[in-house]
Protein backbone atom coordinates (compact mmCIF):
# COMPACT_ATOMS: atom_id res chain seq x y z
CA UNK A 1 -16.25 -83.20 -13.11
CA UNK A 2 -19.13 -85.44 -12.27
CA UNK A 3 -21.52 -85.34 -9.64
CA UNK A 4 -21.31 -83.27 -6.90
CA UNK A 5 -21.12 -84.91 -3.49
CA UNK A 6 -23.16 -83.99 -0.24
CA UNK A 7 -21.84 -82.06 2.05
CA UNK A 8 -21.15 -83.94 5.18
CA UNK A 9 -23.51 -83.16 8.11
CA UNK A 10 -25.45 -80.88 6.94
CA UNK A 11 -29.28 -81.54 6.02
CA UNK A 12 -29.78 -78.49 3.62
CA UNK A 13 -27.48 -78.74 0.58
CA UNK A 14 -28.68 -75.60 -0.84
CA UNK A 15 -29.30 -71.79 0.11
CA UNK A 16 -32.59 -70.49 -0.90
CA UNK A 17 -33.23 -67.29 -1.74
CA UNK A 18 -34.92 -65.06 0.95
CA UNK A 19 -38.23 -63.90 -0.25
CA UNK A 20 -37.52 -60.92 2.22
CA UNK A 21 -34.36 -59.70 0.56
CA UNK A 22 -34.52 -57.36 -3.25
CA UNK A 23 -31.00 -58.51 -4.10
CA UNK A 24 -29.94 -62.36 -3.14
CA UNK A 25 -27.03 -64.45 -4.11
CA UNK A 26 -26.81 -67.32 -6.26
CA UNK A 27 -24.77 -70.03 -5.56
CA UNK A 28 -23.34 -72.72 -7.56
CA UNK A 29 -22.64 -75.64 -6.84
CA UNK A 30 -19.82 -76.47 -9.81
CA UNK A 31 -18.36 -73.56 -9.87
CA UNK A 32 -17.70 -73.09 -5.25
CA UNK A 33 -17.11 -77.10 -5.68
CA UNK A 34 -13.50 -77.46 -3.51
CA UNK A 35 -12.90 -73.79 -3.15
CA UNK A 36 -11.73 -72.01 0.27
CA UNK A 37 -14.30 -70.29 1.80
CA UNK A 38 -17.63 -71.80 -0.10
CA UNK A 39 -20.88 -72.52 1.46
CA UNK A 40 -20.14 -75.71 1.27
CA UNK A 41 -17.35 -75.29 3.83
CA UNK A 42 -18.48 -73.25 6.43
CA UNK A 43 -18.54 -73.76 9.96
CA UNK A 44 -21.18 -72.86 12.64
CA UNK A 45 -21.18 -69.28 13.75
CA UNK A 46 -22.76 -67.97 16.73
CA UNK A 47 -24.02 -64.31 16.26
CA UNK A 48 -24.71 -62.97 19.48
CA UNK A 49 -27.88 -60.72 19.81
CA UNK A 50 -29.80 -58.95 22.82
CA UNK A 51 -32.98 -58.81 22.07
CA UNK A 52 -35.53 -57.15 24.06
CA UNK A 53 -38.38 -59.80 24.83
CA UNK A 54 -37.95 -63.73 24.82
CA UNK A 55 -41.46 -64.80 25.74
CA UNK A 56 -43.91 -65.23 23.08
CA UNK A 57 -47.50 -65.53 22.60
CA UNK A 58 -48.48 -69.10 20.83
CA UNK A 59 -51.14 -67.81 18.44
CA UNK A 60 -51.49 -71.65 16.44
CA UNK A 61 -54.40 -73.39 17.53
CA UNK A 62 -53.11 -76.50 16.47
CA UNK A 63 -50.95 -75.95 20.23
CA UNK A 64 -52.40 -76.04 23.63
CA UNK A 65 -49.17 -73.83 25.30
CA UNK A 66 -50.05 -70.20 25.28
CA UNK A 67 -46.61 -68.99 25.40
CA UNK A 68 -42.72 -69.61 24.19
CA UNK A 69 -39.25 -68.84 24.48
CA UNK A 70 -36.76 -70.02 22.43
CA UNK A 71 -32.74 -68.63 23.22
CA UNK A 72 -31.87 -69.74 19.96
CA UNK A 73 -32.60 -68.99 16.09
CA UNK A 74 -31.58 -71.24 13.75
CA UNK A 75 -30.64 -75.06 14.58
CA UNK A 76 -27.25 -76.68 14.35
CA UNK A 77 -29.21 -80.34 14.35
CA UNK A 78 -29.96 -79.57 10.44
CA UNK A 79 -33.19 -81.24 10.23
CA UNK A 80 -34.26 -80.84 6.79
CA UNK A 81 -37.95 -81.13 7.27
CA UNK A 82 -37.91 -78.05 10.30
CA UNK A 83 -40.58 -75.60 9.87
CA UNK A 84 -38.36 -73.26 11.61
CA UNK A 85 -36.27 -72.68 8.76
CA UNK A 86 -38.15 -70.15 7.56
CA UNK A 87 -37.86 -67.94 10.37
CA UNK A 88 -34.44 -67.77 9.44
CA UNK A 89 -35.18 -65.46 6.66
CA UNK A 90 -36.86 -62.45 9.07
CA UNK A 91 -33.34 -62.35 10.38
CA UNK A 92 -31.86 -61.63 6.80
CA UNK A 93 -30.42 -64.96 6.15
CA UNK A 94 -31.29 -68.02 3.97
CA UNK A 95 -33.53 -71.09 5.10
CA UNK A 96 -31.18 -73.85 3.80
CA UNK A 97 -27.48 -73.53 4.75
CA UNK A 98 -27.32 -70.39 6.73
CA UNK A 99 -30.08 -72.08 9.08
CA UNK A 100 -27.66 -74.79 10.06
CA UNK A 101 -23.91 -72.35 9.71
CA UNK A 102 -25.36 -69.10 11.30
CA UNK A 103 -27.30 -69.44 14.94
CA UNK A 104 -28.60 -66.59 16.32
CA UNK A 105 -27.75 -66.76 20.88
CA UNK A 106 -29.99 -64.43 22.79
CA UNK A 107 -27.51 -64.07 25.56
CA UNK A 108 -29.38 -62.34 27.71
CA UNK A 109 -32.71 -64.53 27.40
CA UNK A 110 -32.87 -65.52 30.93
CA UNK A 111 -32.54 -61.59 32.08
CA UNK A 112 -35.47 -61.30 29.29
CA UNK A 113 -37.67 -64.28 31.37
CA UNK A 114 -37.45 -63.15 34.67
CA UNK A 115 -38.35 -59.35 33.61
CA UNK A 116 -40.98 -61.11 32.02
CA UNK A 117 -42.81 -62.62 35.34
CA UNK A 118 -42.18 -59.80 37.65
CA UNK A 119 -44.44 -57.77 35.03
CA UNK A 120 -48.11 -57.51 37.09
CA UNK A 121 -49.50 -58.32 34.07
CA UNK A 122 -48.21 -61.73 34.14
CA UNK A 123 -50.50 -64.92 34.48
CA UNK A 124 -48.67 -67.90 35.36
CA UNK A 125 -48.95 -70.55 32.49
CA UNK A 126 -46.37 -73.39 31.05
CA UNK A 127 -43.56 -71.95 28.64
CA UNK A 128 -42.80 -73.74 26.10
CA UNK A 129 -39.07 -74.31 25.46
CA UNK A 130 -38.09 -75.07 21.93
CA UNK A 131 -41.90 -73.65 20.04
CA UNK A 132 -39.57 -72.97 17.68
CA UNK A 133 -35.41 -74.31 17.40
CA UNK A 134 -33.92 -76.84 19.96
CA UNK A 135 -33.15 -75.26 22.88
CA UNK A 136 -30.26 -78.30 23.32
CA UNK A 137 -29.19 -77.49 20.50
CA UNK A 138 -25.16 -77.87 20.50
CA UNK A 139 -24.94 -74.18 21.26
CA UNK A 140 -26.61 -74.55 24.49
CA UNK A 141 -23.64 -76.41 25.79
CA UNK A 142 -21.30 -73.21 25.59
CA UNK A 143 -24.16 -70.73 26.50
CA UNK A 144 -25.92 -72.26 28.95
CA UNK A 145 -28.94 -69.96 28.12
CA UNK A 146 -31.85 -72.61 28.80
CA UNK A 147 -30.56 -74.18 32.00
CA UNK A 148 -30.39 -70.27 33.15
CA UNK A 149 -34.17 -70.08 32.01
CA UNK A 150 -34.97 -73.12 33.51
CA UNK A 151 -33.09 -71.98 37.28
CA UNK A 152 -35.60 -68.32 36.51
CA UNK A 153 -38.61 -71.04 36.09
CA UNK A 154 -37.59 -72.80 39.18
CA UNK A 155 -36.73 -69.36 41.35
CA UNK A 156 -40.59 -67.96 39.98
CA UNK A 157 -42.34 -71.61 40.33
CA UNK A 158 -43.39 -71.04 36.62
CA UNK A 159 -44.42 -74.55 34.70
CA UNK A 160 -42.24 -75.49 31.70
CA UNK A 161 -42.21 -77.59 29.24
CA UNK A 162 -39.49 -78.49 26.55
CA UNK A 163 -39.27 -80.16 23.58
CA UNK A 164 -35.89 -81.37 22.69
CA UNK A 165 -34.10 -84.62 20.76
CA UNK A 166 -30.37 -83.94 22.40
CA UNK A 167 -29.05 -85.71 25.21
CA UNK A 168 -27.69 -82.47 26.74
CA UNK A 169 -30.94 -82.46 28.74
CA UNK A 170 -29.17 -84.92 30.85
CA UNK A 171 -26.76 -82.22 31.97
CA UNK A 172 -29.31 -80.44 33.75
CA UNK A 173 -31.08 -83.06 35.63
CA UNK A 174 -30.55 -81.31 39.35
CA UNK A 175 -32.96 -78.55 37.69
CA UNK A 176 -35.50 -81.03 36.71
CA UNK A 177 -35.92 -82.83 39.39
CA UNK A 178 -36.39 -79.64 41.81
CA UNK A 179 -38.89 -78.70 38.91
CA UNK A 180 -40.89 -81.97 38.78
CA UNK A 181 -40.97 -82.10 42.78
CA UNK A 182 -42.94 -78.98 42.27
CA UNK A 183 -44.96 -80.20 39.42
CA UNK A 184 -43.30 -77.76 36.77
CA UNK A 185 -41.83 -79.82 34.35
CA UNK A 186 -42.57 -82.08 31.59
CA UNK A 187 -40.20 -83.02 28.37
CA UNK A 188 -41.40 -83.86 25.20
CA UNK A 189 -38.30 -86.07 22.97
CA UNK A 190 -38.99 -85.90 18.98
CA UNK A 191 -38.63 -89.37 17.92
CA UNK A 192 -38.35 -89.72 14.32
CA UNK A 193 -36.85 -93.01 13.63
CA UNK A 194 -34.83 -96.15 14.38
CA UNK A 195 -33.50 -96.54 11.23
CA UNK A 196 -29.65 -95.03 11.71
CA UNK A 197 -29.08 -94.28 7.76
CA UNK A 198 -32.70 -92.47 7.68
CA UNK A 199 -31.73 -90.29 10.54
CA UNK A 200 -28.13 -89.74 9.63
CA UNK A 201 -29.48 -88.47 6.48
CA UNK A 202 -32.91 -86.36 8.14
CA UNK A 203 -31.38 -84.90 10.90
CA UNK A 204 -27.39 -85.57 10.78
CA UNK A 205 -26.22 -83.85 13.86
CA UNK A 206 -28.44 -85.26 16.43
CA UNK A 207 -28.53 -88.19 18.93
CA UNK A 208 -29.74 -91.60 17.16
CA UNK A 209 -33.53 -92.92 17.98
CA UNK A 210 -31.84 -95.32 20.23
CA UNK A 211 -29.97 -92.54 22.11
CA UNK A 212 -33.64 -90.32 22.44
CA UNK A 213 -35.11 -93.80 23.98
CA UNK A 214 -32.07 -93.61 26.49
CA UNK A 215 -33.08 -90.07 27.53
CA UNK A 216 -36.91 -90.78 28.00
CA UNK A 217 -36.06 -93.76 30.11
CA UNK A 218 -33.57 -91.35 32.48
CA UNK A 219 -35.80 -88.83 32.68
CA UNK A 220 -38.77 -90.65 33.78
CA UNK A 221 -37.04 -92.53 35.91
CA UNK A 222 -35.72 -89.61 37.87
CA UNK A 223 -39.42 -88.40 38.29
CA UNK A 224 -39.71 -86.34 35.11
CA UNK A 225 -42.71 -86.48 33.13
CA UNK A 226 -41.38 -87.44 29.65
CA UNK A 227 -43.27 -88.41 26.34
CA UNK A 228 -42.81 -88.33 23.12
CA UNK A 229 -43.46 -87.27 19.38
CA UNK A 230 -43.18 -89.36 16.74
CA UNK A 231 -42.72 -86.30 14.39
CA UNK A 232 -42.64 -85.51 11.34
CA UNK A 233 -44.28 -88.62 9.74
CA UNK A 234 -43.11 -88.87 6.57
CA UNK A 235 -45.29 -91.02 3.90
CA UNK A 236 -42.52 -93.65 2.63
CA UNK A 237 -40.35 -92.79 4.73
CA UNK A 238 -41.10 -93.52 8.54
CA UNK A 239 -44.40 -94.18 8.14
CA UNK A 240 -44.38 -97.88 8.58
CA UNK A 241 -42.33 -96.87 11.88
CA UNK A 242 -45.11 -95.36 13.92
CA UNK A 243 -46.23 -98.92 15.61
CA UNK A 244 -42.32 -99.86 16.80
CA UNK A 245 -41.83 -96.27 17.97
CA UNK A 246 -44.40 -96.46 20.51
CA UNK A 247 -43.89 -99.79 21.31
CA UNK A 248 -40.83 -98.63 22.42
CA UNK A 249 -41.13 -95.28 23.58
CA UNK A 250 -43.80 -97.22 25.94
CA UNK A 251 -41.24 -99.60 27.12
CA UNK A 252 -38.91 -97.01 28.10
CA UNK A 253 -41.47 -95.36 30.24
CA UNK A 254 -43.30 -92.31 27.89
CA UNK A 255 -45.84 -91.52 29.29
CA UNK A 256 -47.55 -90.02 26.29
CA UNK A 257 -47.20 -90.08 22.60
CA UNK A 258 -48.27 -87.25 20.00
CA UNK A 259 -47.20 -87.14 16.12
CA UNK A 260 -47.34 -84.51 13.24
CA UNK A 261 -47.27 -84.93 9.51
CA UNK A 262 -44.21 -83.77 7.65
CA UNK A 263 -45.30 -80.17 6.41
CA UNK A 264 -43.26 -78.12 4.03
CA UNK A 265 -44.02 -74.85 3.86
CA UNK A 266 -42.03 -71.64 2.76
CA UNK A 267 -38.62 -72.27 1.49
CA UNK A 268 -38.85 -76.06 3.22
CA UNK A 269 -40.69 -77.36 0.52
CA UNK A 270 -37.37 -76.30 -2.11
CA UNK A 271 -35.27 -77.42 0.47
CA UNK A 272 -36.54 -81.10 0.91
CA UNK A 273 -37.01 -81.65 -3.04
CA UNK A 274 -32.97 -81.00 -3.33
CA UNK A 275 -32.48 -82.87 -0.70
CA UNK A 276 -34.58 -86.39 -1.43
CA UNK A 277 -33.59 -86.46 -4.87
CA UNK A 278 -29.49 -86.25 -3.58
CA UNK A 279 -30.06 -88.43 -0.95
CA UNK A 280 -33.13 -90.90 -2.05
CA UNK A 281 -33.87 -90.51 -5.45
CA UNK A 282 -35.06 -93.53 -6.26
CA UNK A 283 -37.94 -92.48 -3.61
CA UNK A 284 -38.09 -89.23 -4.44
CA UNK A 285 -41.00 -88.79 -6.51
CA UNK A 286 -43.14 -91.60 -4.68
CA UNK A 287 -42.23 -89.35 -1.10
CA UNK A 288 -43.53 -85.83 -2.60
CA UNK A 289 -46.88 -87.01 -4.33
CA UNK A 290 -47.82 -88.45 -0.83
CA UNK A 291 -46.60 -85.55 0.81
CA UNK A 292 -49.08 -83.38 -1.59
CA UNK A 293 -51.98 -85.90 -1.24
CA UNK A 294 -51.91 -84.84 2.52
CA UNK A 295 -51.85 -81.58 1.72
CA UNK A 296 -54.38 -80.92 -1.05
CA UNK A 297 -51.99 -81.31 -3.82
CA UNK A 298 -49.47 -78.96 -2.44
CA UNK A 299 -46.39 -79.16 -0.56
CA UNK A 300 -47.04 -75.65 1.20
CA UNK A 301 -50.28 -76.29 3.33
CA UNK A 302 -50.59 -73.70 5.98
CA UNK A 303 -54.51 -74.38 7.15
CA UNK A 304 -54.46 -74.49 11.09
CA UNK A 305 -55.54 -78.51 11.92
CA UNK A 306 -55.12 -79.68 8.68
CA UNK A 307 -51.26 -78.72 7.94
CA UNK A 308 -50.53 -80.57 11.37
CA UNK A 309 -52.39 -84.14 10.87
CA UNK A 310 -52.71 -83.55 7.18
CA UNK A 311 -55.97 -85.26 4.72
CA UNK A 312 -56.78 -87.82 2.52
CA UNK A 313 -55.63 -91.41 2.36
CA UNK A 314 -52.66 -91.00 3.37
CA UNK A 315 -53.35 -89.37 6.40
CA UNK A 316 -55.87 -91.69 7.82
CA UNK A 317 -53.89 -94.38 7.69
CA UNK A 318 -50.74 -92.00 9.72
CA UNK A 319 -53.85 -91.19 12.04
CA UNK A 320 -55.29 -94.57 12.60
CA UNK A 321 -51.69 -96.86 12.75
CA UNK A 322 -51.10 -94.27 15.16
CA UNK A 323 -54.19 -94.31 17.59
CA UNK A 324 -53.90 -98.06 17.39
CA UNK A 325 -50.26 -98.34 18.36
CA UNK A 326 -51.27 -96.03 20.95
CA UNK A 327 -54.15 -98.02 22.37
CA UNK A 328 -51.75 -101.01 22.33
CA UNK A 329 -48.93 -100.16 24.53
CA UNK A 330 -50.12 -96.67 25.82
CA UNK A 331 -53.33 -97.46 27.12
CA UNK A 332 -54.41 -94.63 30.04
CA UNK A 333 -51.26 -93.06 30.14
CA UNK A 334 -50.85 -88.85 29.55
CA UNK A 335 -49.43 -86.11 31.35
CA UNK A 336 -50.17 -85.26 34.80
CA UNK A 337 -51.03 -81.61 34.83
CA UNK A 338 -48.85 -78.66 35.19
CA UNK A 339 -49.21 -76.93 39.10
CA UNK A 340 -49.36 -72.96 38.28
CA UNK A 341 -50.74 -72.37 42.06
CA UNK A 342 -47.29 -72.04 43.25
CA UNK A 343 -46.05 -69.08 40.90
CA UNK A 344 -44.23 -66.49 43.24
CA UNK A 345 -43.26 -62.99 41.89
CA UNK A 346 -40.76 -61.13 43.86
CA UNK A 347 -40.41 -63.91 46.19
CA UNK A 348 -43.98 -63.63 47.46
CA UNK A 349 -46.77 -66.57 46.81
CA UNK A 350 -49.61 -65.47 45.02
CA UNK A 351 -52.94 -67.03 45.82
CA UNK A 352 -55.17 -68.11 43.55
């Protein structure tokens, strides 16, 4: 029959077994090739849940933000390198595929928030929007769960801060701009690339590098506080990137740039070997043996510091082309700080 070919916007091209599960299933490729109803040909399904707590304590110490909320699990975007794909698999379902077809809505996340800081125990600090999925995500334009978040944020005068690489951020820019008059707001866009095949292929259902540059020039032109993150870097990949991405992210007004390096842990590591050799196999093998001279040898690196900015050769130079680009066309610039003196609860100012 010949070689199978790649499904069509979708990073994963596999299902991985879920380490959680006793029994699993095994797919094959040849055999659900062109037959109704396969993984290969299903469509995004919201699964609607109520959980009972959105807000969640940050314990990495590779982040500054104490807390997150994210109002969905699992990411339509299909970014094959996402670290959140393994979370997938606490929720009974695979970190390839299913991560991309099945997305979990907490519908009544923004209920969940506001409980959240009318509890005494609450101490006003920035939430972090997205710790874990996209929280403008394509689901969030039939939901509508983080604007209602964000209008909870805005009602409490609770700092925010979201991390996103969709243009549906636009959407909500009356929100933001109320926010950033109070000094509650800042955005973080993941900027992985210029190069349109590269992304098509990494993350094939989000905006193009060009698109995220749009959206950081907006934002901070209507007043909000917008960097970026070159992220993942990717060792013969994007790597020779890094300089042109701030260059530009500069241009357009970022007012801060931060990067990770790619990190495959979990199933992600299985996931991103299928993929590279179906999609760049000529680069294939070059790609993983600098991915495990980062990490020690290993794709799966989990040590806190190290699994973010990664070791060895390789990782210097990331770290210093980096710096440098930074010190060239984002000299003195950062975030102004978050204001957390004007939290209310139950409509009344606390004083701190």
């Amino acid at each position: 029959m010949g070689s199978i070919p790649k499904i069509k916007g979708r990073g994963a091209q596999v299902n991985t077994n879920n380490k959680f599960l006793e029994h699993s299933i095994e797919y094959d490729d040849a055999f659900s090739y062109l037959e109704k109803d396969n993984f290969r040909d299903q469509k995004t399904k919201y699964l609607i849940e109520h959980p009972k707590k959105i807000v969640n304590e940050i314990k990495s110490p590779d982040l500054r933000m104490g807390k997150s909320a994210n109002p969905y699990q699992g990411c339509e975007h299909g970014c094959i390198y996402c670290y959140a794909r393994n979370t997938h698999e606490y929720f009974g379902f695979s970190a390839g595929l299913e991560f991309e077809q099945k997305i979990i809505v907490k519908k009544n996340a923004a209920e969940l928030l506001e409980k959240e800081l009318n509890k005494k125990s609450w101490i006003p600090k920035p939430i972090m929007f997205s710790g874990n999925t996209d929280c403008y995500q394509p689901a969030e334009k039939e939901f509508k769960l983080t604007r209602a978040m964000l209008e909870i944020c805005l009602k409490y005068g609770n700092p925010v801060t979201i991390i996103t690489k969709n243009a549906l951020i636009k959407r909500d820019i009356d929100i933001l701009k109320k926010l950033s008059e109070e000094r509650l707001i800042s955005v973080i866009i993941s900027l992985t690339t210029l190069n349109e095949e590269l992304r098509r292929a990494l993350e094939p259902r989000t905006v193009s590098g060009l698109k995220r540059l749009e959206i950081v020039k907006f934002l901070n032109e209507n007043g909000i506080p917008t960097g970026v993150n070159t992220a993942p870097i990717i060792p013969g990949l994007n790597d020779h990137e890094i300089p042109e991405l701030i260059k530009q992210a500069a241009s357009n007004g970022a007012c801060w740039a931060g990067y990770t390096t790619v990190r495959l842990n979990g199933s992600v590591g299985q996931i991103f070997e299928d993929w590279i050799y179906k999609t760049f196999p000529n680069k294939a093998d070059k790609v993983l043996k600098q991915i495990k001279e980062m990490h020690g040898g290993t794709l799966n690196d989990s040590t806190f510091g190290r699994r973010i900015t990664g070791e060895g050769h390789y990782a210097e130079h990331i770290k210093q082309l980096h710096r440098l680009a930074r010190k060239k066309y984002m000299p003195d610039r950062q975030f102004p700080e978050l204001e957390i003196s004007k939290f209310k609860r139950h409509g009344q100012i606390n004083l701190f």
